[in-house]
PDB file of N, CA and C in Angstrom:
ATOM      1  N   UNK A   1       0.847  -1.169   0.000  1.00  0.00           N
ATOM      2  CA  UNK A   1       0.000   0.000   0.000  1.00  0.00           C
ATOM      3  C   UNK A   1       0.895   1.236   0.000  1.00  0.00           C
ATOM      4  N   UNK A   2       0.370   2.173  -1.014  1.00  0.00           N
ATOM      5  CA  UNK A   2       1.087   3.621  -0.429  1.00  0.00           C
ATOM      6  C   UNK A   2       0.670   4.556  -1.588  1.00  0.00           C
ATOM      7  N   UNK A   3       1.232   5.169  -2.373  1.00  0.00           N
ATOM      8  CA  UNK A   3       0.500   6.353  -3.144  1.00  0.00           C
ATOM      9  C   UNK A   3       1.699   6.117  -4.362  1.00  0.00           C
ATOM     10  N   UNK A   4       0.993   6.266  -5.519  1.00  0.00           N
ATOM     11  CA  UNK A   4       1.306   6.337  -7.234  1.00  0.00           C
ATOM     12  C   UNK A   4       1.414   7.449  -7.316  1.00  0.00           C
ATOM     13  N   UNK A   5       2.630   8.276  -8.218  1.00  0.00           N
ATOM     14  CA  UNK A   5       2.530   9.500  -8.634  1.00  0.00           C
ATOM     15  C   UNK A   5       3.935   9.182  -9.728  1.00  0.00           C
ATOM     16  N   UNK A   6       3.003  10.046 -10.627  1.00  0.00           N
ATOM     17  CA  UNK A   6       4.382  10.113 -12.038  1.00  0.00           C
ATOM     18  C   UNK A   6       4.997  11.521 -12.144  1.00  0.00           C
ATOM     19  N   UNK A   7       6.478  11.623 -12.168  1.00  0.00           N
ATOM     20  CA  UNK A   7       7.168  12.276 -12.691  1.00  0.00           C
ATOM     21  C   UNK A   7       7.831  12.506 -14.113  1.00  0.00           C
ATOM     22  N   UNK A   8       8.337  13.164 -14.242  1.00  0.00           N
ATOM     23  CA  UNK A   8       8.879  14.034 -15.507  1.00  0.00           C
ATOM     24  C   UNK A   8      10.091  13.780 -16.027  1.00  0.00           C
ATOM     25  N   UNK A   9      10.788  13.417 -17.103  1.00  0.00           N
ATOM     26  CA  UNK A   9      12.498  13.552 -17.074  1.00  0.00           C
ATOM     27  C   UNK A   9      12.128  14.222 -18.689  1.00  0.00           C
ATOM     28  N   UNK A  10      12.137  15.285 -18.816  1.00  0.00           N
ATOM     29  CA  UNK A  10      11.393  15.848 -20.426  1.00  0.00           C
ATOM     30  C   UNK A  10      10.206  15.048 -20.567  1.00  0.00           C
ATOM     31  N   UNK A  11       9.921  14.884 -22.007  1.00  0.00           N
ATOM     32  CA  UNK A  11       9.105  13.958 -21.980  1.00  0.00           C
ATOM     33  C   UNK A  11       9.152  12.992 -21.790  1.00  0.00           C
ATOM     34  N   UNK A  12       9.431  12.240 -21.154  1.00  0.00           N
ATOM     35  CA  UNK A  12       9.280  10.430 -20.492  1.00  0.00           C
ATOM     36  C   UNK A  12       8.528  10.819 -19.197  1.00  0.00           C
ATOM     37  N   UNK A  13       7.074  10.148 -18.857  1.00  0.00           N
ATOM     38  CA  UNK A  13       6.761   9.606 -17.610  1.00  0.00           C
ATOM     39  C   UNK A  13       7.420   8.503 -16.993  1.00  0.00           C
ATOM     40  N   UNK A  14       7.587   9.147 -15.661  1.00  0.00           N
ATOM     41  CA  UNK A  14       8.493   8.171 -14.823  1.00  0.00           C
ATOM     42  C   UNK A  14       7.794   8.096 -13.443  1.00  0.00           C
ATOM     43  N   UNK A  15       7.048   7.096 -13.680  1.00  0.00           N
ATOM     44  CA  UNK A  15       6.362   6.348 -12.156  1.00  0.00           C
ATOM     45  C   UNK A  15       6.837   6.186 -11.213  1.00  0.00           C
ATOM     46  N   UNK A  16       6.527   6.528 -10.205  1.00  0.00           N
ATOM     47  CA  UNK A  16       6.878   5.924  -8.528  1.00  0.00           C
ATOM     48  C   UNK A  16       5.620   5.351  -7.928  1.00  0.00           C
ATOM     49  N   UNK A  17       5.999   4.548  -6.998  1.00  0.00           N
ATOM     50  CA  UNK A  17       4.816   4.220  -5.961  1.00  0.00           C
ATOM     51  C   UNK A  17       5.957   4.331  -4.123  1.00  0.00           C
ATOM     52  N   UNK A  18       5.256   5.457  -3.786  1.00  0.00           N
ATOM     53  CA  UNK A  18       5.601   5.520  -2.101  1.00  0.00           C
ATOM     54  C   UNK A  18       5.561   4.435  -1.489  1.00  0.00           C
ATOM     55  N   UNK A  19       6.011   3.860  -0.583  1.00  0.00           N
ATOM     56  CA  UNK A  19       5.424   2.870   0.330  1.00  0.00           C
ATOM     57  C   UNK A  19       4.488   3.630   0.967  1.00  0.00           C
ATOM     58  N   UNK A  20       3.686   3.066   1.931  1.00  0.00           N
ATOM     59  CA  UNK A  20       2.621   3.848   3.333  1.00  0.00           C
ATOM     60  C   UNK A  20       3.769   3.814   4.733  1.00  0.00           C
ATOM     61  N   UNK A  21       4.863   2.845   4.361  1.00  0.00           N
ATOM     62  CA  UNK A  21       5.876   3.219   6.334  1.00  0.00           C
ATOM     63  C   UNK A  21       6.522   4.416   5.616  1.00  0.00           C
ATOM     64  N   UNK A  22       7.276   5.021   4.484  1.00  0.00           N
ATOM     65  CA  UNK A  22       7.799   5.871   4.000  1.00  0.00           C
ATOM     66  C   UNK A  22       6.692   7.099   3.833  1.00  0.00           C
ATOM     67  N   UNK A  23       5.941   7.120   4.233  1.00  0.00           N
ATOM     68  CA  UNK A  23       4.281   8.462   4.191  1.00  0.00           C
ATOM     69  C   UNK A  23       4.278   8.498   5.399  1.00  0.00           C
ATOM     70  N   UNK A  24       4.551   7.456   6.335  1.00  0.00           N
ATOM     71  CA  UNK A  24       4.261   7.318   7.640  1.00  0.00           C
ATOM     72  C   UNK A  24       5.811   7.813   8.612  1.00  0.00           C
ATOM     73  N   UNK A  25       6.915   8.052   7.793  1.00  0.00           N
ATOM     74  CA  UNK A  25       7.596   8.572   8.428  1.00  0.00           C
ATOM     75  C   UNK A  25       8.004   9.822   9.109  1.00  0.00           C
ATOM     76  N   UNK A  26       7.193  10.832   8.889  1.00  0.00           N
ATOM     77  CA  UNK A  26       7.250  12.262  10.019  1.00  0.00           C
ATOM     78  C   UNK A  26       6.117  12.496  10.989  1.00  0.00           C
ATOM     79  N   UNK A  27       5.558  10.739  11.629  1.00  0.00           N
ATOM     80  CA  UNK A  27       4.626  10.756  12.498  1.00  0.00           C
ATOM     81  C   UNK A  27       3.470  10.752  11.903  1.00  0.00           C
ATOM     82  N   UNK A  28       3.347  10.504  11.239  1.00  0.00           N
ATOM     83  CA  UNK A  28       1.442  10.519  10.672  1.00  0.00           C
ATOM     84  C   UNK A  28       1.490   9.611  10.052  1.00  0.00           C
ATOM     85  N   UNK A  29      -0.100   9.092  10.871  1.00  0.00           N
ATOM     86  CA  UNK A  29      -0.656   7.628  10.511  1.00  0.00           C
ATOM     87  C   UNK A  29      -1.457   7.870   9.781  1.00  0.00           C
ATOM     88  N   UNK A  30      -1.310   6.795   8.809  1.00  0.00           N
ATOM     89  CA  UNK A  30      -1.781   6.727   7.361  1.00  0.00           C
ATOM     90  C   UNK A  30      -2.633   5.512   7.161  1.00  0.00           C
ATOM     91  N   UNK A  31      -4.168   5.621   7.687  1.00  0.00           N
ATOM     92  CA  UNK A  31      -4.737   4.282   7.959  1.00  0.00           C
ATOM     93  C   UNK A  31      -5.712   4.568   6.408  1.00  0.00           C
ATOM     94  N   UNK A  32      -6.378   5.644   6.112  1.00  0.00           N
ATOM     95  CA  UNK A  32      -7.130   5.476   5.258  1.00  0.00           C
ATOM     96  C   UNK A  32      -6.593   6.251   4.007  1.00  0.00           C
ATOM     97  N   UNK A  33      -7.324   6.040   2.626  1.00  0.00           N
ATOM     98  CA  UNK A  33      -7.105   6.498   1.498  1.00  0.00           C
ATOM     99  C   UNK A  33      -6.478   8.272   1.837  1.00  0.00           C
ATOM    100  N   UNK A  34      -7.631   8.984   2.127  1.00  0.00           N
ATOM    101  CA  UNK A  34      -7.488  10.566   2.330  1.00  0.00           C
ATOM    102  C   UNK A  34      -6.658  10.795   3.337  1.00  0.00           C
ATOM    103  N   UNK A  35      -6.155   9.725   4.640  1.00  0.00           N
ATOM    104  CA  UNK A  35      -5.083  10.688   5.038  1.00  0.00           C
ATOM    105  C   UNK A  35      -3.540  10.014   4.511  1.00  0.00           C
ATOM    106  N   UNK A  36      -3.498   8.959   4.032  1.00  0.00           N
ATOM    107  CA  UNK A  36      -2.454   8.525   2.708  1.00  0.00           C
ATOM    108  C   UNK A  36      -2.001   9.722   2.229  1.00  0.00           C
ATOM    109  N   UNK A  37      -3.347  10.300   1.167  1.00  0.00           N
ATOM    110  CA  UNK A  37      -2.876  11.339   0.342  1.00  0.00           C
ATOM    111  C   UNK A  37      -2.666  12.701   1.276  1.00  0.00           C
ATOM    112  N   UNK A  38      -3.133  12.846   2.696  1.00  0.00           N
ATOM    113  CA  UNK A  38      -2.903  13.907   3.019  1.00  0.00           C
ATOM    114  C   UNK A  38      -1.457  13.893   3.537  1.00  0.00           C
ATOM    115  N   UNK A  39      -1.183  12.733   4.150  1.00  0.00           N
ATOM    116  CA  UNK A  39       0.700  12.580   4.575  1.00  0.00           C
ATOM    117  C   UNK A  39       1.598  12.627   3.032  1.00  0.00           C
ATOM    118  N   UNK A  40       1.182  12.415   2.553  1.00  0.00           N
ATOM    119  CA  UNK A  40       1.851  12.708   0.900  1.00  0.00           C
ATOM    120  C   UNK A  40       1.688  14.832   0.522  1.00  0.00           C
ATOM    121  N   UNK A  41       1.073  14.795   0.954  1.00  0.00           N
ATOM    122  CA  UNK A  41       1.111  16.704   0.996  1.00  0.00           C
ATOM    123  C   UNK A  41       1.972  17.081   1.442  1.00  0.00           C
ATOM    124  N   UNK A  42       1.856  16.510   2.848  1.00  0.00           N
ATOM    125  CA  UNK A  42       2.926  17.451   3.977  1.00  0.00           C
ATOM    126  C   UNK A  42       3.795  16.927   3.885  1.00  0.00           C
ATOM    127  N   UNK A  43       4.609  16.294   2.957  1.00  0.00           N
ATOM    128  CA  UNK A  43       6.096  15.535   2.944  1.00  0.00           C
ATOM    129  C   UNK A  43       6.044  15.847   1.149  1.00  0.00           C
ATOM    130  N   UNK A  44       5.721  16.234   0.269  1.00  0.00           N
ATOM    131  CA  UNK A  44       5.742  16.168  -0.959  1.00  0.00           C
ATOM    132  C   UNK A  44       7.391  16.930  -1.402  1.00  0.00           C
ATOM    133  N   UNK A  45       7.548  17.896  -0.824  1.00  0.00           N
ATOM    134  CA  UNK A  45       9.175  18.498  -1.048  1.00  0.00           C
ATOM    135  C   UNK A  45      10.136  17.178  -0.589  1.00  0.00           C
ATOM    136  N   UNK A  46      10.056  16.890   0.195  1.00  0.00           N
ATOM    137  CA  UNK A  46      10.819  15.629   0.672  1.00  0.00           C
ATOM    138  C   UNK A  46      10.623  14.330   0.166  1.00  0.00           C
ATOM    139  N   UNK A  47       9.471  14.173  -0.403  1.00  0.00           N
ATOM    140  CA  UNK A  47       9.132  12.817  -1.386  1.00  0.00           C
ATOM    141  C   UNK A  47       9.475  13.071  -3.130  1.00  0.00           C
ATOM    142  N   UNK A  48       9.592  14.346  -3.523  1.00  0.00           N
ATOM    143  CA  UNK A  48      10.036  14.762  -4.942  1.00  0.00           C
ATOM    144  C   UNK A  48      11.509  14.631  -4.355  1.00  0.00           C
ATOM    145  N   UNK A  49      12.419  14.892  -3.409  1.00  0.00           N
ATOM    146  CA  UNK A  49      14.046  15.251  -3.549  1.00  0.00           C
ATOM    147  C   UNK A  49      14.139  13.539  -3.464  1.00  0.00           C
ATOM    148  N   UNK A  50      13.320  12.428  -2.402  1.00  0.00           N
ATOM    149  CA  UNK A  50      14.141  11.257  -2.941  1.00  0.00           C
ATOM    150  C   UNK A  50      13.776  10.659  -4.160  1.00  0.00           C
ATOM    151  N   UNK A  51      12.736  11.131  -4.476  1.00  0.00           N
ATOM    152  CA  UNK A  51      12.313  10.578  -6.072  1.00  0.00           C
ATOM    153  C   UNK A  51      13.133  11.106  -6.904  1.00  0.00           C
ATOM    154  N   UNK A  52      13.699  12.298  -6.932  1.00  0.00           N
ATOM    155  CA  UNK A  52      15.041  12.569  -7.745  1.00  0.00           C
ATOM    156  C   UNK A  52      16.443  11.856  -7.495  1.00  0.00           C
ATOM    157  N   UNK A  53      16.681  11.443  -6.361  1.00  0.00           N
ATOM    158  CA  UNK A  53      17.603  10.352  -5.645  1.00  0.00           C
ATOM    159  C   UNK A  53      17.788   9.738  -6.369  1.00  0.00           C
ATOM    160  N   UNK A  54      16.204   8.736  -6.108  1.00  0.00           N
ATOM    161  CA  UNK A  54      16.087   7.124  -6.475  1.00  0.00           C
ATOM    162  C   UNK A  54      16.799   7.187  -8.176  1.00  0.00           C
ATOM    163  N   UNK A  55      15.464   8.206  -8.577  1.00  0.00           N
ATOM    164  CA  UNK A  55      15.858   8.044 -10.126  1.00  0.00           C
ATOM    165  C   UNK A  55      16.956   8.038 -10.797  1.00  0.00           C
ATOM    166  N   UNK A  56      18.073   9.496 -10.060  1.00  0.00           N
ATOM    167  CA  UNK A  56      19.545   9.039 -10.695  1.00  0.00           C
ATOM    168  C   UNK A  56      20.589   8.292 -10.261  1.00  0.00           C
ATOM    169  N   UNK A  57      20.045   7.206  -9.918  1.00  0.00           N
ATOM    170  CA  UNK A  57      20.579   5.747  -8.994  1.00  0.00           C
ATOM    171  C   UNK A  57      20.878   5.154 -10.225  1.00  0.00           C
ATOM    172  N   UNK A  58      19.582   4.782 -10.834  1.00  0.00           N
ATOM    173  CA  UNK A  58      19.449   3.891 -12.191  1.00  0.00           C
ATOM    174  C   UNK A  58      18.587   4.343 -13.080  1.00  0.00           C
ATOM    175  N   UNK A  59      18.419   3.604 -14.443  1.00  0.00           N
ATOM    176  CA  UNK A  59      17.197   3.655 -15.200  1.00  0.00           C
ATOM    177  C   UNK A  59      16.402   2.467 -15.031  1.00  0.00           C
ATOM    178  N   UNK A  60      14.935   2.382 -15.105  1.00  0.00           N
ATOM    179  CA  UNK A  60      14.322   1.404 -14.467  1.00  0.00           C
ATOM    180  C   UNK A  60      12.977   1.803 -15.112  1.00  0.00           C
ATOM    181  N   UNK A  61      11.846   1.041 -15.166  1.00  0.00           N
ATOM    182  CA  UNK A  61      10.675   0.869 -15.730  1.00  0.00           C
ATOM    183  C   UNK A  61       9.866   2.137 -14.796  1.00  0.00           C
ATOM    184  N   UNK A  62      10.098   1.660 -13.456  1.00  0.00           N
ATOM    185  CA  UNK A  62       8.990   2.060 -12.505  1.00  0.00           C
ATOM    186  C   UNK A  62       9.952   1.896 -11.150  1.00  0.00           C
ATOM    187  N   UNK A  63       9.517   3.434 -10.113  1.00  0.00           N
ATOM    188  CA  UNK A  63      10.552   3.430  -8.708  1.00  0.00           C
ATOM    189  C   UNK A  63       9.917   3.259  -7.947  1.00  0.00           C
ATOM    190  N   UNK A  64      10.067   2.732  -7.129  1.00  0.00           N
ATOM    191  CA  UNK A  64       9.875   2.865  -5.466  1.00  0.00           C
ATOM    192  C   UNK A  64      10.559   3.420  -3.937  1.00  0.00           C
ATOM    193  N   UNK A  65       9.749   4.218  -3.302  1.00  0.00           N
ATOM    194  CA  UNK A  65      10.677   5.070  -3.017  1.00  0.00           C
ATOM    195  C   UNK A  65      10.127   4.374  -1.123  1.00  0.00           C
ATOM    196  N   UNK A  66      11.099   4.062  -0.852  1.00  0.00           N
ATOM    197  CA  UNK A  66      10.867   3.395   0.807  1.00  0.00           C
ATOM    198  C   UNK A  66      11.716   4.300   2.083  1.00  0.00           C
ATOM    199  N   UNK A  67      11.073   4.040   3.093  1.00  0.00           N
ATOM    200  CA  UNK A  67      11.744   4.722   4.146  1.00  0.00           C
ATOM    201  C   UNK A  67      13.083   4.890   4.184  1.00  0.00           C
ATOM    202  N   UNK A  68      14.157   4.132   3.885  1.00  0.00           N
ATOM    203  CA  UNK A  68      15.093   4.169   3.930  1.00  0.00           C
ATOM    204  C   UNK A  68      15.602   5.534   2.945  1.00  0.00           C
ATOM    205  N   UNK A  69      14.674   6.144   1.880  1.00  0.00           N
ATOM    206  CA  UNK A  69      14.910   7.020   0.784  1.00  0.00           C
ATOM    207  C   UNK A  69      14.601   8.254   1.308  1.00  0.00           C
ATOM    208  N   UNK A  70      14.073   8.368   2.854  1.00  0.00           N
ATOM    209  CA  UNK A  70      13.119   9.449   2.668  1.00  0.00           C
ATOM    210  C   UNK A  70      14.275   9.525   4.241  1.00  0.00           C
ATOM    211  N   UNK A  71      15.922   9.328   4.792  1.00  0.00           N
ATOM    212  CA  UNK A  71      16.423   9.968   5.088  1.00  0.00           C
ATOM    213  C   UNK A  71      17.471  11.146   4.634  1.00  0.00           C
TER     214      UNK A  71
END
């Protein structure tokens, strides 16, 4: 479980899926759909810088971005 969102590299869409313990890491519990997406708000600057991380790690179909990404 956790939240889908696509990014940009020019034109190429480039998928991620959050985990929910990585949404759940600055204290907010993430039991239902709407507060999922609401812990994805209040961390979104910090969930775009490791999604830029992850991405220039490798090239890959589709990322996942886990707690360990979101120190």
């Amino acid at each position: 479980m956790g939240v889908r969102f696509v990014g940009y590299d020019g034109m190429t869409s480039v998928p991620f899926l959050i985990d929910k313990p990585a949404l759940e890491n600055n204290g907010v519990i993430a039991a239902t759909e709407s507060s999922l997406l609401a812990a994805f708000d209040v961390s979104r600057k910090l969930i775009y810088d490791a999604a830029r991380e992850v991405y220039s790690q490798a090239r890959q179909t589709s990322y996942r971005i886990t707690v360990e990404d979101m120190k």
